[in-house]
N, C-alpha and C. Protein backbone atom coordinates (compact mmCIF):
# COMPACT_ATOMS: atom_id res chain seq x y z
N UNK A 1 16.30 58.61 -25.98
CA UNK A 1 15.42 57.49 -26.21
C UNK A 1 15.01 56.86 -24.88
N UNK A 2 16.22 56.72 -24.10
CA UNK A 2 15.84 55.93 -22.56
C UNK A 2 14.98 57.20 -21.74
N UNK A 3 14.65 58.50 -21.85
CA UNK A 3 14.06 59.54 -20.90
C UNK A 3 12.74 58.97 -21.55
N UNK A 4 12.87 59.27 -22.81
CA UNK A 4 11.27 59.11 -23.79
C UNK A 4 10.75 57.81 -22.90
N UNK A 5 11.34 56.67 -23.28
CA UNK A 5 10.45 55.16 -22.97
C UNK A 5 10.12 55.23 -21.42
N UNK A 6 10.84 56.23 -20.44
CA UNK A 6 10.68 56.44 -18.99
C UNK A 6 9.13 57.12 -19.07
N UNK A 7 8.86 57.69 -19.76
CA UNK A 7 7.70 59.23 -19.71
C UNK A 7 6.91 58.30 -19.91
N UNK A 8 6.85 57.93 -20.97
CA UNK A 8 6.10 56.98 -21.82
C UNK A 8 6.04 55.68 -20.65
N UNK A 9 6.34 54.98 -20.59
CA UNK A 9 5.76 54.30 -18.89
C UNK A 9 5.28 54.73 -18.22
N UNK A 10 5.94 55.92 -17.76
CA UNK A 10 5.58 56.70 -16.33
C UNK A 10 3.57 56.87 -16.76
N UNK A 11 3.37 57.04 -17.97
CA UNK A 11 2.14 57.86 -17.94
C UNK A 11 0.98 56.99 -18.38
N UNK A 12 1.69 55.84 -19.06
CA UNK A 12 0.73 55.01 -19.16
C UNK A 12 0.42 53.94 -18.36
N UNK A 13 1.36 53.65 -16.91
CA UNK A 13 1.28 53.07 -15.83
C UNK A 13 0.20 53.84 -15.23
N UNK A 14 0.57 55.19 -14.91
CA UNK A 14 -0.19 55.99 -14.42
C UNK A 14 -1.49 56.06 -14.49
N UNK A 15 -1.61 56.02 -15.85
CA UNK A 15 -3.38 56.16 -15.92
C UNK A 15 -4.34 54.51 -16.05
N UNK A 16 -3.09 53.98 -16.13
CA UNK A 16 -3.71 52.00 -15.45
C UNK A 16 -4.51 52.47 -14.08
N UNK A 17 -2.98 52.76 -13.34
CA UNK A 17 -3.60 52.50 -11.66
C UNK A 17 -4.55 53.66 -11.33
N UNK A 18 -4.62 55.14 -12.01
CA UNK A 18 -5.75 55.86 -11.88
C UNK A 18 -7.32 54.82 -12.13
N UNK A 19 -7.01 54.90 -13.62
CA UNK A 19 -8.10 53.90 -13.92
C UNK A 19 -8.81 52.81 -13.09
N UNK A 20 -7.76 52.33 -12.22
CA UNK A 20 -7.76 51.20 -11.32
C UNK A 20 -8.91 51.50 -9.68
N UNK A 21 -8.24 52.68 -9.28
CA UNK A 21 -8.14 53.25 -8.22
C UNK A 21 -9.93 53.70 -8.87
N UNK A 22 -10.31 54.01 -9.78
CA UNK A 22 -11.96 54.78 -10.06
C UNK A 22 -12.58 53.32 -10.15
N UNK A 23 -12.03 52.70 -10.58
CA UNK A 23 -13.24 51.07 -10.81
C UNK A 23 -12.82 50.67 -9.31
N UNK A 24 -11.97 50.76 -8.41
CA UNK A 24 -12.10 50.33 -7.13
C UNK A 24 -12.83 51.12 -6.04
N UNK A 25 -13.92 52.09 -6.39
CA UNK A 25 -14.89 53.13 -5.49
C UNK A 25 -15.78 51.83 -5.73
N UNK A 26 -16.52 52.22 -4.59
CA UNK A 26 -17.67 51.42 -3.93
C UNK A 26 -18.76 51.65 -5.09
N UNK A 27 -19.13 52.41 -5.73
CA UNK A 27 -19.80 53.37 -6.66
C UNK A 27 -19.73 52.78 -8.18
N UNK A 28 -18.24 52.34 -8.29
CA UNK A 28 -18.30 52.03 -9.69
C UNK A 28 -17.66 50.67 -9.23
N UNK A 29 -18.36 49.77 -10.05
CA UNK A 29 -18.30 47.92 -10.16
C UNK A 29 -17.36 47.74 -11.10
N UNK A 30 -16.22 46.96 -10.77
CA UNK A 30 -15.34 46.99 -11.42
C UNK A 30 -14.41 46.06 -11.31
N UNK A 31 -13.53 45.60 -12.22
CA UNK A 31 -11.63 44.79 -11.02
C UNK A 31 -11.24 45.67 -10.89
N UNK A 32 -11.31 46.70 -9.77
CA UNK A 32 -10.12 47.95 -9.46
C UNK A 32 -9.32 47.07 -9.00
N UNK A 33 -8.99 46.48 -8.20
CA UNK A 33 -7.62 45.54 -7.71
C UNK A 33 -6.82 45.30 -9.07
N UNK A 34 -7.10 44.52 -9.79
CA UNK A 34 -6.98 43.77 -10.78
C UNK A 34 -6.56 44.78 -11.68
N UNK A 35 -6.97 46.06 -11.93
CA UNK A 35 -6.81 47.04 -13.07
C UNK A 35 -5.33 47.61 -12.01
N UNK A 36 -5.49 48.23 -10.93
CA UNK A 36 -4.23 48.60 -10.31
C UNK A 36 -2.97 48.22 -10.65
N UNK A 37 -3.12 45.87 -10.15
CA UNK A 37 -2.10 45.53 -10.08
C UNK A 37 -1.61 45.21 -11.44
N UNK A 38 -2.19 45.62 -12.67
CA UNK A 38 -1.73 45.53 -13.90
C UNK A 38 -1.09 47.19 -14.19
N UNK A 39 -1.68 48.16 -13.69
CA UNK A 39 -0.84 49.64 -13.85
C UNK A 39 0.68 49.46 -12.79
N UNK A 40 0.70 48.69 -12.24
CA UNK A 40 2.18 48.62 -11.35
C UNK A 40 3.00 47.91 -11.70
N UNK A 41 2.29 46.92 -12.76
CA UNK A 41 2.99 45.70 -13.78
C UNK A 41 3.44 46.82 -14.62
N UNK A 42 3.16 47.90 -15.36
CA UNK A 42 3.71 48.14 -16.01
C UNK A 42 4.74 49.41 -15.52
N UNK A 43 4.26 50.06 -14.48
CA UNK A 43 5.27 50.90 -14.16
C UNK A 43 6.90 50.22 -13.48
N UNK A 44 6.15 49.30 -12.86
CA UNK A 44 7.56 47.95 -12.95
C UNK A 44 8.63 48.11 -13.73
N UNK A 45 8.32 47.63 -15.18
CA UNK A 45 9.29 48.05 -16.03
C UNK A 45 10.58 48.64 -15.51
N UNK A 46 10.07 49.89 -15.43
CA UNK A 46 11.34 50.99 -15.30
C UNK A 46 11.08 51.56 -14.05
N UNK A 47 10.63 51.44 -12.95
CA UNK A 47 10.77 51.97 -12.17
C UNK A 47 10.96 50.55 -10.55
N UNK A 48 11.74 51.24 -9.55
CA UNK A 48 12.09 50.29 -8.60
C UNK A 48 10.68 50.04 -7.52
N UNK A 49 10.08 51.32 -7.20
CA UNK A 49 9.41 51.27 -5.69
C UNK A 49 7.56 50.47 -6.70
N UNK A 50 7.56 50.80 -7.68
CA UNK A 50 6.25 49.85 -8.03
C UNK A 50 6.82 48.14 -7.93
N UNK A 51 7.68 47.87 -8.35
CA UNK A 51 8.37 46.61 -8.03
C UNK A 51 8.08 46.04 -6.54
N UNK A 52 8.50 46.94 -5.68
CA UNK A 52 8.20 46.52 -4.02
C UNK A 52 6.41 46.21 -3.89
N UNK A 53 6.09 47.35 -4.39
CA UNK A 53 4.46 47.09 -4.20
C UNK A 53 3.73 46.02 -4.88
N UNK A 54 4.04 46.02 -6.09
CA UNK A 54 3.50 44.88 -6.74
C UNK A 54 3.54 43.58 -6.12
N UNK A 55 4.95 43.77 -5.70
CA UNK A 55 5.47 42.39 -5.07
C UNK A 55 4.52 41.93 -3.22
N UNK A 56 4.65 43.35 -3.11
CA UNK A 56 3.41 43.60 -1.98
C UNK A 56 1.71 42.66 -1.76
N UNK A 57 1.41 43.46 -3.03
CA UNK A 57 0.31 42.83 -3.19
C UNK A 57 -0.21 41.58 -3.76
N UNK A 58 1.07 41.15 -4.57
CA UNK A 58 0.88 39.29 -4.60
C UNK A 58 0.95 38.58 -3.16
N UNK A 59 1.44 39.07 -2.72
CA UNK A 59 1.87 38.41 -0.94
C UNK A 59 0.74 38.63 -0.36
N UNK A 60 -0.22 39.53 -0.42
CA UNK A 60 -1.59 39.63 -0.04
C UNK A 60 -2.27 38.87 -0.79
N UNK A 61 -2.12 38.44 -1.56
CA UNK A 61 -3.06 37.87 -2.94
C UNK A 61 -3.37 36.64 -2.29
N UNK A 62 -1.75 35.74 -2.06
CA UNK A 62 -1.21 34.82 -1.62
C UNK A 62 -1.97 34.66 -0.56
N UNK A 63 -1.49 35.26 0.50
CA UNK A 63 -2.02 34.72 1.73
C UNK A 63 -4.18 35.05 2.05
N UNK A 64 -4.43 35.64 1.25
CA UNK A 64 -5.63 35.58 1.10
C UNK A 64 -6.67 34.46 0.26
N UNK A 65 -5.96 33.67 -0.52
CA UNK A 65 -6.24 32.40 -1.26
C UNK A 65 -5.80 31.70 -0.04
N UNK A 66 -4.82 31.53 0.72
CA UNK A 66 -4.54 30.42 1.08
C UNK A 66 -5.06 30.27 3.05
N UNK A 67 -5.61 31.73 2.89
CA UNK A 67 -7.37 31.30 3.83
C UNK A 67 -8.42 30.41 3.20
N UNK A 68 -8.78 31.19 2.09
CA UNK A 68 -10.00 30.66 1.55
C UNK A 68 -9.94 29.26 1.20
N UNK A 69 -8.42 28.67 1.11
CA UNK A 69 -8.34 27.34 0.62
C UNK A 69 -7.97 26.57 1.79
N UNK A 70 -8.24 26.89 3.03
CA UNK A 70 -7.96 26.83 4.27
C UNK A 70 -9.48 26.53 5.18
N UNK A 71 -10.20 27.71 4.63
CA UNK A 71 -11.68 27.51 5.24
C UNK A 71 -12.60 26.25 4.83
N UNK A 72 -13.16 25.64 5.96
CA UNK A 72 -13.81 24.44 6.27
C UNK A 72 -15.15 24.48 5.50
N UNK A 73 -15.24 23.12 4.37
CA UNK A 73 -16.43 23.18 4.13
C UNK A 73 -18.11 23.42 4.91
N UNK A 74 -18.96 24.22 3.91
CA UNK A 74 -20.25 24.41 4.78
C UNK A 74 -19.83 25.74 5.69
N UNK A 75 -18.36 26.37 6.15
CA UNK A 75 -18.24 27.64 6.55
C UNK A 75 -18.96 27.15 7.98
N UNK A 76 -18.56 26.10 8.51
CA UNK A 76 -18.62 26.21 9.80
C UNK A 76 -17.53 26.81 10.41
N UNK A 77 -17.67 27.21 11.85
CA UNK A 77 -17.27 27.82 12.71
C UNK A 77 -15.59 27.31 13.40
């Protein structure tokens, strides 16, 4: 039962962040970010090294809001 619910993650994580990774081409308009960091949410679950990354890319998330909420009205210089 615990191999099954592993596969069964493994593949439907998988085809999140595939999915993710095709709406994030320049080509196709999309949330690829957004579709990714929800395929790593779920490979999370059961697996350790999507855990690091996920955790990765909130810390980018993070410090990329907290430019933009940083930058000076009117986008002066």
């Amino acid at each position: 039962m615990r191999l099954g619910r592993r596969i069964g993650i493994a593949i439907a994580g998988g085809l999140v962040v595939a999915a993710g990774v095709v709406l994030a081409m320049p080509l196709i308009p999309g949330p690829g970010v957004l579709v990714i960091a929800l395929g790593l949410g779920i490979l999370s679950l059961e697996f350790e090294r999507p855990r690091v990354w996920l955790a990765a890319l909130k810390s980018r998330f993070r410090d990329v809001a907290d430019r933009i909420r940083r930058k000076p009205p009117g986008g002066g210089s």
